[in-house]
N, C-alpha and C. Protein backbone atom coordinates (compact mmCIF):
# COMPACT_ATOMS: atom_id res chain seq x y z
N UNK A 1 0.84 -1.19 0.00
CA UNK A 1 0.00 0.00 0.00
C UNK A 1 0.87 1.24 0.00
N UNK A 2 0.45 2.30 -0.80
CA UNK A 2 1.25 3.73 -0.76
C UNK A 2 0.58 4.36 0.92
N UNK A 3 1.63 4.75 1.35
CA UNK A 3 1.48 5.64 2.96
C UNK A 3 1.71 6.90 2.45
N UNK A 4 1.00 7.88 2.74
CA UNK A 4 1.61 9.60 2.71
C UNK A 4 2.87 9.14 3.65
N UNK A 5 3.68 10.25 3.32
CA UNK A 5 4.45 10.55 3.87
C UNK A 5 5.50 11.69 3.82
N UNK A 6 5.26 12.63 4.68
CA UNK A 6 6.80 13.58 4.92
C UNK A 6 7.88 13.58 4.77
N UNK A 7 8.64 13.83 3.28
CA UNK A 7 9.89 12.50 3.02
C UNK A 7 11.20 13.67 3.18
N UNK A 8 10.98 15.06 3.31
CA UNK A 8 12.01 16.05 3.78
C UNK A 8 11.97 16.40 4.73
N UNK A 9 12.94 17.23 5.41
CA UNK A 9 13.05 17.92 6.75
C UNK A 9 14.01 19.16 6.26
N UNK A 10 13.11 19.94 7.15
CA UNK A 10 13.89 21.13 7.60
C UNK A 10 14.13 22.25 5.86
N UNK A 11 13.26 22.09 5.27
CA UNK A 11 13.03 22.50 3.87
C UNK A 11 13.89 22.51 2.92
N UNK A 12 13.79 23.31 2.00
CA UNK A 12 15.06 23.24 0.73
C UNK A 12 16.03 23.64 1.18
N UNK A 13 17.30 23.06 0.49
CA UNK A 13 18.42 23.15 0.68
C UNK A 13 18.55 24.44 0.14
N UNK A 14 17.91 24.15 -1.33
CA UNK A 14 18.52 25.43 -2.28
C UNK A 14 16.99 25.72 -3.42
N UNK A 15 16.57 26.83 -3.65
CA UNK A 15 15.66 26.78 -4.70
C UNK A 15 16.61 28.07 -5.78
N UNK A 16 15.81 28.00 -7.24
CA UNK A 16 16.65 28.73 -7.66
C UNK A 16 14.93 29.35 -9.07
N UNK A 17 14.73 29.83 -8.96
CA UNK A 17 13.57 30.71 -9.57
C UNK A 17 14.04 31.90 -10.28
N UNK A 18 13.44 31.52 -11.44
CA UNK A 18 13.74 32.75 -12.45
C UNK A 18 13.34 33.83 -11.80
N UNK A 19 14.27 35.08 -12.38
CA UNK A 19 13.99 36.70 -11.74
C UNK A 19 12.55 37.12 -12.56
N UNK A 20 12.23 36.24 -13.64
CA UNK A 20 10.69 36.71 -14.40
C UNK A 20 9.79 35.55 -13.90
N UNK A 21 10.17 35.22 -12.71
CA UNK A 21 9.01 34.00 -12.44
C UNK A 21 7.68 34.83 -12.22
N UNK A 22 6.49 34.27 -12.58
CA UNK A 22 4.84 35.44 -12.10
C UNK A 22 4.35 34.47 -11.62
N UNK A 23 2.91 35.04 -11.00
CA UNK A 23 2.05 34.33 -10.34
C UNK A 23 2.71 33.82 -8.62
N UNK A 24 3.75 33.79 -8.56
CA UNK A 24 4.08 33.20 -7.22
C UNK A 24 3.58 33.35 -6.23
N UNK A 25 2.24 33.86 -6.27
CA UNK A 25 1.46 34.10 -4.59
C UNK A 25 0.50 32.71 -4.87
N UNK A 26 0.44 32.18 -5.67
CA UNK A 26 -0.26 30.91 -5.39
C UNK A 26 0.28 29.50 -6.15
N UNK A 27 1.27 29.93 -7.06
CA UNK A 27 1.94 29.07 -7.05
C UNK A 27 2.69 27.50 -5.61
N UNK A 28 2.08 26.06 -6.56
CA UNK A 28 1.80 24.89 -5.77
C UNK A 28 3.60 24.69 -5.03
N UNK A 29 4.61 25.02 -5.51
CA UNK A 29 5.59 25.05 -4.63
C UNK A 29 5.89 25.88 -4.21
N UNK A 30 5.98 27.11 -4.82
CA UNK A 30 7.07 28.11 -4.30
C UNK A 30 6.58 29.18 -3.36
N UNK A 31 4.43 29.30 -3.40
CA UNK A 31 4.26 30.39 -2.61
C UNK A 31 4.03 29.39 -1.33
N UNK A 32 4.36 28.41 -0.80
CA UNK A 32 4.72 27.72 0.52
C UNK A 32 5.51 27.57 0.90
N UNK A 33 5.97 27.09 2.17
CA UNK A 33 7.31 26.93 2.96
C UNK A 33 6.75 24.93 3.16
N UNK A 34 7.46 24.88 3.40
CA UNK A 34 7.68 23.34 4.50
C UNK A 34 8.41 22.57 3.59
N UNK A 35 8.29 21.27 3.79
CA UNK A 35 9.06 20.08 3.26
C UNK A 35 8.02 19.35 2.45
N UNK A 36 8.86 18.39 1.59
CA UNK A 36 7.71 17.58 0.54
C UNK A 36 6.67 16.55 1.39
N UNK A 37 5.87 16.49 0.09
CA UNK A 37 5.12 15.59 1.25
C UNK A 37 4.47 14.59 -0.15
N UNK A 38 5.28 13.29 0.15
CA UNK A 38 4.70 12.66 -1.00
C UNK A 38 3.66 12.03 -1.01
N UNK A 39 3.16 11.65 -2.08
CA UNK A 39 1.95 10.36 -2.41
C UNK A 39 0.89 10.43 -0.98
N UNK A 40 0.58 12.00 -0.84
CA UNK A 40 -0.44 12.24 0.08
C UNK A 40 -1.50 11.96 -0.25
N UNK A 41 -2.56 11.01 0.86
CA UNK A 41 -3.64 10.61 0.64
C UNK A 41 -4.63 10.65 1.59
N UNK A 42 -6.05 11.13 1.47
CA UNK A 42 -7.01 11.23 1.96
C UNK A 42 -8.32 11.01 1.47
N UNK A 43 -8.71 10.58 2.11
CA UNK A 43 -10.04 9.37 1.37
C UNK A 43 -10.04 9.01 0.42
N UNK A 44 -10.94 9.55 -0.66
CA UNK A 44 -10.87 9.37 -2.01
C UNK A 44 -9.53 10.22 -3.14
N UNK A 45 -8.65 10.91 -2.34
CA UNK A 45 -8.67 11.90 -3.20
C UNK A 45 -6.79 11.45 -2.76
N UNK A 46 -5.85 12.12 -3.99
CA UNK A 46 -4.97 12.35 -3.38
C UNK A 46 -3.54 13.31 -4.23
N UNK A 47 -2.57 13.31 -4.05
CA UNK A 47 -1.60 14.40 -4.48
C UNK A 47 -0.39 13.79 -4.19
N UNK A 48 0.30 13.43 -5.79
CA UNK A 48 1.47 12.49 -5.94
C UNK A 48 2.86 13.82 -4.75
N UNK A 49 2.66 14.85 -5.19
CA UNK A 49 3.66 16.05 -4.54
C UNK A 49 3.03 17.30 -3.78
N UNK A 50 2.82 17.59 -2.57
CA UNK A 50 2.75 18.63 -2.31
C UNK A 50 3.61 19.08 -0.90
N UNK A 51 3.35 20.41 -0.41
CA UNK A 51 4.48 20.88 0.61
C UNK A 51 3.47 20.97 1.93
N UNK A 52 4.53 20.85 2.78
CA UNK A 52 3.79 20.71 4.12
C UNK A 52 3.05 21.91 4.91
N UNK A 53 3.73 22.85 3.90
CA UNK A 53 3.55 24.73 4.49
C UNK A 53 2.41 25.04 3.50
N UNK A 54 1.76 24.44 2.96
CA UNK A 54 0.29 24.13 2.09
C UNK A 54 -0.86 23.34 2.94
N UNK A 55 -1.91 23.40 2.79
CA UNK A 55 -2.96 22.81 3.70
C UNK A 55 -2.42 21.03 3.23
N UNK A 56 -2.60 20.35 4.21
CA UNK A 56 -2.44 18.48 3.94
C UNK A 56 -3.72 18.48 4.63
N UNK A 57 -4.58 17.84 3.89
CA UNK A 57 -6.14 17.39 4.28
C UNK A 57 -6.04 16.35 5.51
N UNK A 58 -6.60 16.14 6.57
CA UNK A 58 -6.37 15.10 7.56
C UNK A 58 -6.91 13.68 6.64
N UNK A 59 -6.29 12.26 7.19
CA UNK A 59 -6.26 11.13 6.02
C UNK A 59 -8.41 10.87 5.95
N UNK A 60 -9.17 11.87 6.52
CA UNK A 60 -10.38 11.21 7.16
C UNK A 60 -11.27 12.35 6.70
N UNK A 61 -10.11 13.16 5.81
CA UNK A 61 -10.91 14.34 5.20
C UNK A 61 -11.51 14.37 3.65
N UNK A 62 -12.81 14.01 3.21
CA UNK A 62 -13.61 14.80 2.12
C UNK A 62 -13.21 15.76 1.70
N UNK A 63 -11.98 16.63 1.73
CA UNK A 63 -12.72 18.17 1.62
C UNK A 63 -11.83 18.62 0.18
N UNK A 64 -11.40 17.51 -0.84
CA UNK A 64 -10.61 17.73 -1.75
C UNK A 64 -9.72 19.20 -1.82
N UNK A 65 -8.76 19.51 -0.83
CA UNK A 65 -8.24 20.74 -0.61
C UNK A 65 -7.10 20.46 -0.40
N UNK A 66 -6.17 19.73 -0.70
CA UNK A 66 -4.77 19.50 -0.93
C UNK A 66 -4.10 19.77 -2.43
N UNK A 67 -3.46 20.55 -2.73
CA UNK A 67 -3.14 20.95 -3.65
C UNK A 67 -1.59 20.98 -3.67
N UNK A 68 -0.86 20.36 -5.32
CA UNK A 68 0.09 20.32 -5.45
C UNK A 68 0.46 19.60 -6.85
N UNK A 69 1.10 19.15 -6.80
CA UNK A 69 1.23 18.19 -8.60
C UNK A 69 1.09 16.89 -8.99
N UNK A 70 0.61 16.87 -9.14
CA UNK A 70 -0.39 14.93 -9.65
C UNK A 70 -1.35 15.06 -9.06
N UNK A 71 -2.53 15.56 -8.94
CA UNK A 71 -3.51 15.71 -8.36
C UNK A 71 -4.80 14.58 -8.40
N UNK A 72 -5.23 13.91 -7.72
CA UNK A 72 -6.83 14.03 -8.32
C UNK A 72 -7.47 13.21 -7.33
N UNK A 73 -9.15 13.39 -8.07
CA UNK A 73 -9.84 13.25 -6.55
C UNK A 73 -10.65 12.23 -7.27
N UNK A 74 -11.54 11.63 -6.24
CA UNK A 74 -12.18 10.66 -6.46
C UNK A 74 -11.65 9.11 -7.17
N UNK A 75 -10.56 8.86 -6.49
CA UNK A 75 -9.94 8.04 -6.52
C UNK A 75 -9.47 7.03 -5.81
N UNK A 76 -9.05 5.94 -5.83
CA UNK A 76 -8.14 5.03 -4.78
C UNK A 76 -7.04 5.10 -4.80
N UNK A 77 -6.36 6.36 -3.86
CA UNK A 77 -4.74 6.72 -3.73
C UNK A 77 -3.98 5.67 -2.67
N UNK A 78 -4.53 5.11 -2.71
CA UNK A 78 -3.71 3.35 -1.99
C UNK A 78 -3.62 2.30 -3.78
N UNK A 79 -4.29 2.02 -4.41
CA UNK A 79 -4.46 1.66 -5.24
C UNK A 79 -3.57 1.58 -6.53
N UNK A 80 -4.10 2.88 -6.37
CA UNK A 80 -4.20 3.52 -8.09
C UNK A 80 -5.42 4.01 -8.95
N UNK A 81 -6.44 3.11 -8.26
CA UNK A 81 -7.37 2.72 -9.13
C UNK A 81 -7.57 4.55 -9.55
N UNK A 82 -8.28 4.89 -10.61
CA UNK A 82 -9.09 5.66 -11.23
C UNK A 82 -10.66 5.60 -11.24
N UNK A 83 -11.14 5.76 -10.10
CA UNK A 83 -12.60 5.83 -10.14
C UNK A 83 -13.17 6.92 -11.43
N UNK A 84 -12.76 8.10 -11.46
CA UNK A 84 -13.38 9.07 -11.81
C UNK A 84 -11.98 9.76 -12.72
N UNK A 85 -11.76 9.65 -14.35
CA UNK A 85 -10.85 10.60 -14.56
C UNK A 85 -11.23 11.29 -14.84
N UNK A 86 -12.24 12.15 -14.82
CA UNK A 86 -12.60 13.58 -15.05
C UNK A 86 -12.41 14.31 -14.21
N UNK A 87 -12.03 13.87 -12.98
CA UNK A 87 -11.25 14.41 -11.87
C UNK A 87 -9.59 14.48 -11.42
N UNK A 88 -8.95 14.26 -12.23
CA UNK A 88 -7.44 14.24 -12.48
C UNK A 88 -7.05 15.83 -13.14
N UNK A 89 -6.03 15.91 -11.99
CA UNK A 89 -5.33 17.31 -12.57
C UNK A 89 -4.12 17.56 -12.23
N UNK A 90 -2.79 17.91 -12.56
CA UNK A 90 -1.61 17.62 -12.64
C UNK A 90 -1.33 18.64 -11.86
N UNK A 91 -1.46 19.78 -12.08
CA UNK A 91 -1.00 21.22 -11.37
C UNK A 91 -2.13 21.85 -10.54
N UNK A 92 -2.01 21.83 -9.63
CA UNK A 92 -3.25 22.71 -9.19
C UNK A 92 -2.42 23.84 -8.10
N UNK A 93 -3.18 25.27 -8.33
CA UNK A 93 -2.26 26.13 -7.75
C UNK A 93 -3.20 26.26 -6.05
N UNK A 94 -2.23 27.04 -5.19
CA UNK A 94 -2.61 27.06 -3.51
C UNK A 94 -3.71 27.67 -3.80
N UNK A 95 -4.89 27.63 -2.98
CA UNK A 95 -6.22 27.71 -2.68
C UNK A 95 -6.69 27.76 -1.83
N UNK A 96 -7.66 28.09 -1.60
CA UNK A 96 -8.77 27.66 -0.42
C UNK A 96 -10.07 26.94 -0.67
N UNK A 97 -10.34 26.24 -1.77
CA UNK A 97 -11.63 25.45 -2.07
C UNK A 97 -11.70 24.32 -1.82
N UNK A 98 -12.48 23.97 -0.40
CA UNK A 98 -13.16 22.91 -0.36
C UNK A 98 -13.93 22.63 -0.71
N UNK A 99 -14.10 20.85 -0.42
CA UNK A 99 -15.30 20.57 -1.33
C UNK A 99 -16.65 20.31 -0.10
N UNK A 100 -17.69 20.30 -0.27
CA UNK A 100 -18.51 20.56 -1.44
C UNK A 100 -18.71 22.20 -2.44
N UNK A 101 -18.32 22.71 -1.39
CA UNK A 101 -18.61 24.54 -1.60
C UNK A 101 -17.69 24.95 -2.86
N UNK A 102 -16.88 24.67 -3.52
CA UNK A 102 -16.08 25.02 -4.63
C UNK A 102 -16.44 25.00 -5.86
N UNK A 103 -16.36 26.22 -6.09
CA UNK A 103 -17.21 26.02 -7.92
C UNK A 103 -15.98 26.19 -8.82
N UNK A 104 -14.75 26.52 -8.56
CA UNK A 104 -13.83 27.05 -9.36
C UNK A 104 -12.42 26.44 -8.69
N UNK A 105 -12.25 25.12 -9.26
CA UNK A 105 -10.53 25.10 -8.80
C UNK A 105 -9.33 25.52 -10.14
N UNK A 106 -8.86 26.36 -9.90
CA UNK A 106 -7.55 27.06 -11.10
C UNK A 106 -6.43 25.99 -10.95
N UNK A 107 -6.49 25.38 -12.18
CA UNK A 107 -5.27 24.41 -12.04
C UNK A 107 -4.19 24.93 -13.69
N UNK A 108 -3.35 24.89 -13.52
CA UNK A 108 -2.35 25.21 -14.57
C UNK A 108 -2.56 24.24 -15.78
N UNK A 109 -2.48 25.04 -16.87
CA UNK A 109 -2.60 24.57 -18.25
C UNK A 109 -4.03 23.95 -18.30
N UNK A 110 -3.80 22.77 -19.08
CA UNK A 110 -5.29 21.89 -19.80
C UNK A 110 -4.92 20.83 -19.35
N UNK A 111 -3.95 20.29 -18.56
CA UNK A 111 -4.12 18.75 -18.28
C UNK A 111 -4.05 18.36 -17.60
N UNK A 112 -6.13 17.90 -17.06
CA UNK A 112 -6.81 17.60 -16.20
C UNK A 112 -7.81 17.51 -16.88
N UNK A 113 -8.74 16.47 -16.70
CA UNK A 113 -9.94 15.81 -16.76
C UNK A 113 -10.75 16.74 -17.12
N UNK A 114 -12.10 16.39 -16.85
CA UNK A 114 -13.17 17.15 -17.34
C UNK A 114 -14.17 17.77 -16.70
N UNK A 115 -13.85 17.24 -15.18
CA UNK A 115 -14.81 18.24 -13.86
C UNK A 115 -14.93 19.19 -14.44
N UNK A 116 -16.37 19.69 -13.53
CA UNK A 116 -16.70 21.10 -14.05
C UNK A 116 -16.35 22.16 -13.37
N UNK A 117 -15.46 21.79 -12.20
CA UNK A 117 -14.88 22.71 -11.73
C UNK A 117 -13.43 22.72 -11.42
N UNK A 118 -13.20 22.10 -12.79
CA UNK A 118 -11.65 22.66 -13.05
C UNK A 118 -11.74 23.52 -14.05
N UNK A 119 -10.73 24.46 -13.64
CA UNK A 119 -10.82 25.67 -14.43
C UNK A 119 -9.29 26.00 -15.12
N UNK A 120 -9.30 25.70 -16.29
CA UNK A 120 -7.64 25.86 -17.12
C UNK A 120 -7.15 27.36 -16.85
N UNK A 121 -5.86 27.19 -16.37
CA UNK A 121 -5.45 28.81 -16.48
C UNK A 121 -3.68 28.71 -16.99
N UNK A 122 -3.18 29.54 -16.62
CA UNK A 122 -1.79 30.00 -17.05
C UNK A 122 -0.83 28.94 -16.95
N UNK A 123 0.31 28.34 -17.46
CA UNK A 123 1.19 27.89 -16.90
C UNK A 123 2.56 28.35 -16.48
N UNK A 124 2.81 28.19 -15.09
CA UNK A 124 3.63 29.04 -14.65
C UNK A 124 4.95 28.85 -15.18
N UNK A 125 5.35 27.78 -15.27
CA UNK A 125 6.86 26.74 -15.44
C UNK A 125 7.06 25.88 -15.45
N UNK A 126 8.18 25.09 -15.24
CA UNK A 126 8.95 24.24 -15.17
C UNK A 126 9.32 23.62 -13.61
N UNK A 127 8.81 22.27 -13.39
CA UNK A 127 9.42 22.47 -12.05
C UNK A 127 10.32 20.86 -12.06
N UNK A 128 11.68 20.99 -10.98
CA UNK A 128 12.43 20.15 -11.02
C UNK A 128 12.26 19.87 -10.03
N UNK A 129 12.29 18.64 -9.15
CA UNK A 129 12.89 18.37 -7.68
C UNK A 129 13.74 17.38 -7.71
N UNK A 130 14.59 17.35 -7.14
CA UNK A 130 15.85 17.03 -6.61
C UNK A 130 15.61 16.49 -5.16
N UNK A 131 16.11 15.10 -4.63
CA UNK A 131 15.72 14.75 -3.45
C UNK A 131 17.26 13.79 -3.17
N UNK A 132 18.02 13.89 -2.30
CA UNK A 132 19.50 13.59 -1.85
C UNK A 132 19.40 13.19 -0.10
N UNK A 133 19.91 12.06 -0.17
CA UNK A 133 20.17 11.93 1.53
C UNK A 133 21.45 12.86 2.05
N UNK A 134 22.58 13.12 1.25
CA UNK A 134 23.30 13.96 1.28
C UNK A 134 23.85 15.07 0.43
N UNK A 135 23.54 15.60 0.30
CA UNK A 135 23.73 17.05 -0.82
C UNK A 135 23.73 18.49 0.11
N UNK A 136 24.38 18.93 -0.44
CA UNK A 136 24.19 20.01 0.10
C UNK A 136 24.25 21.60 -0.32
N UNK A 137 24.54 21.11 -2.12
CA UNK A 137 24.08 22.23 -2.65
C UNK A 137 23.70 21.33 -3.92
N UNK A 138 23.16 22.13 -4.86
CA UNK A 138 23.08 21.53 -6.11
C UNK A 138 23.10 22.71 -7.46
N UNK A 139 23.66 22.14 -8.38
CA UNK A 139 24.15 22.64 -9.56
C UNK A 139 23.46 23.89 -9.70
N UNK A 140 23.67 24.92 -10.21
CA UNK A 140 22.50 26.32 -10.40
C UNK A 140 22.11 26.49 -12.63
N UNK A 141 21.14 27.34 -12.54
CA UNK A 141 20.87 26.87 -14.11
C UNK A 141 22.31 26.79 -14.54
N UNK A 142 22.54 26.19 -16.10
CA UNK A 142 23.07 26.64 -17.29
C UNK A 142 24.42 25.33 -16.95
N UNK A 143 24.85 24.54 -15.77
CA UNK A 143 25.36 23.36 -15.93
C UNK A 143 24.93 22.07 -16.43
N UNK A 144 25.69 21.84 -17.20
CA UNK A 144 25.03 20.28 -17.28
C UNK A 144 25.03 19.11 -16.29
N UNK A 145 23.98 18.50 -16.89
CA UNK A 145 23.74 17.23 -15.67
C UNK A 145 23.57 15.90 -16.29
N UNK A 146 23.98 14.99 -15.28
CA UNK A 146 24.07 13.76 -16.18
C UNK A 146 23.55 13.11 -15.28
N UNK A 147 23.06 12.07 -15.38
CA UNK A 147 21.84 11.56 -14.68
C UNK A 147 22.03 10.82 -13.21
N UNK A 148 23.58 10.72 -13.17
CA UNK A 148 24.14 10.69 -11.54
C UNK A 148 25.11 12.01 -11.28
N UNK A 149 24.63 12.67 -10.07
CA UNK A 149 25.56 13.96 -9.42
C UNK A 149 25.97 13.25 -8.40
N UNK A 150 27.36 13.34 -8.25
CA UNK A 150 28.56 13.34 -7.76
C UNK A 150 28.41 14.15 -6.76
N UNK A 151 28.49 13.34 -5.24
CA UNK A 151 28.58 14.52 -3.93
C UNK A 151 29.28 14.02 -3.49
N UNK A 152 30.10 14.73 -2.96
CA UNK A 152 31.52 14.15 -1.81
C UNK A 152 30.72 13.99 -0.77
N UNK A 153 31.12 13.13 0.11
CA UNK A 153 30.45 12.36 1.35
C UNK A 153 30.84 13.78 2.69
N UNK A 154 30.12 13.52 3.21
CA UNK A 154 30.26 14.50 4.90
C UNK A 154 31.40 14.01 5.76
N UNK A 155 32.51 14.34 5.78
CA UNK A 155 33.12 14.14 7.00
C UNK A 155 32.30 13.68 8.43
N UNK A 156 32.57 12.27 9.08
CA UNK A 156 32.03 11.65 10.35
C UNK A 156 33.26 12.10 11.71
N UNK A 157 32.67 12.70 12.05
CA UNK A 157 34.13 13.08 13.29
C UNK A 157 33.31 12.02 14.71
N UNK A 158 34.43 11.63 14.91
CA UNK A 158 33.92 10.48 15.85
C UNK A 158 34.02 11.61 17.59
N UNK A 159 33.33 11.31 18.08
CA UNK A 159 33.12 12.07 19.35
C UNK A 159 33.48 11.44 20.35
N UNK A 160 34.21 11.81 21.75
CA UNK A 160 34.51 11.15 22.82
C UNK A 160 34.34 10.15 22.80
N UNK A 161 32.62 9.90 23.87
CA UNK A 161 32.10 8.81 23.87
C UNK A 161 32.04 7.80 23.01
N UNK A 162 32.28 7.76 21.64
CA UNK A 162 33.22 7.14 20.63
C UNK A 162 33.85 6.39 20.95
N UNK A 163 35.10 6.58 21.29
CA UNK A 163 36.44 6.66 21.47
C UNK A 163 36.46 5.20 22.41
């Protein structure tokens, strides 16, 4: 079975956002703080990525109000299953619409299902994440990358009680 789970601490290491980035007051990563929070799930509904400094629906909550990237509701997010794809939406930006009361959720671009209250709007960007048990910085635009990055390991200094 997929578990939500809190898979960062203590937030980004490093973010790096264009100086023409727009929209960022509701933008699904960047207008929040906290740590990732993966393959979050609550009842029917659930959200492959979102941040912890964003509402996380309690696991016992209806109220389709978790927002972040892989979205969708009316589903079996233990599963997989797809009850409903007219309810799938990839981007959905920070909000306040719960459900039942929501007539208008703004999700980025066109790809998402066919609810009637998804509403296509702008797309903001590009988003990368990067997830390292040890890193501690990472490359900034315009380097290349090859599909393993190279981190020198942390020095272990052994302490007294060690000894």
């Amino acid at each position: 079975a997929v578990v939500s789970t809190q898979s960062t601490g203590g937030g980004p290491v490093q973010e790096s956002v264009s100086k023409n980035a727009r929209n960022m007051e509701d933008d699904p990563v960047f207008s929040v703080d906290g740590d990732l929070a993966f393959n979050w799930a609550y009842t029917n509904n659930g959200a492959r990525i979102a941040l912890s400094g964003g509402y996380l629906s309690p696991a016992d909550s209806w109220d389709d109000n978790t927002y972040g990237l892989g979205n969708h509701f009316s589903c079996n997010p233990f599963t997989g299953e797809n009850a409903s794809p007219q309810w799938a939406h990839e981007i959905a930006n920070i909000q306040n619409c719960p459900h039942p009361g929501c007539t208008r959720l703004n999700i980025q671009g066109t790809d998402h299902g066919s609810g009637s209250k998804l509403i296509s709007g702008p797309v903001y960007g590009n988003y990368a994440i990067y997830v390292s048990t040890d890193a501690t910085f990472f490359p900034l635009p315009g380097h290349h990358l090859d599909t393993e990055i190279v981190v020198e390991s942390k020095p272990k200094f052994t302490t007294a009680k060690e000894l």
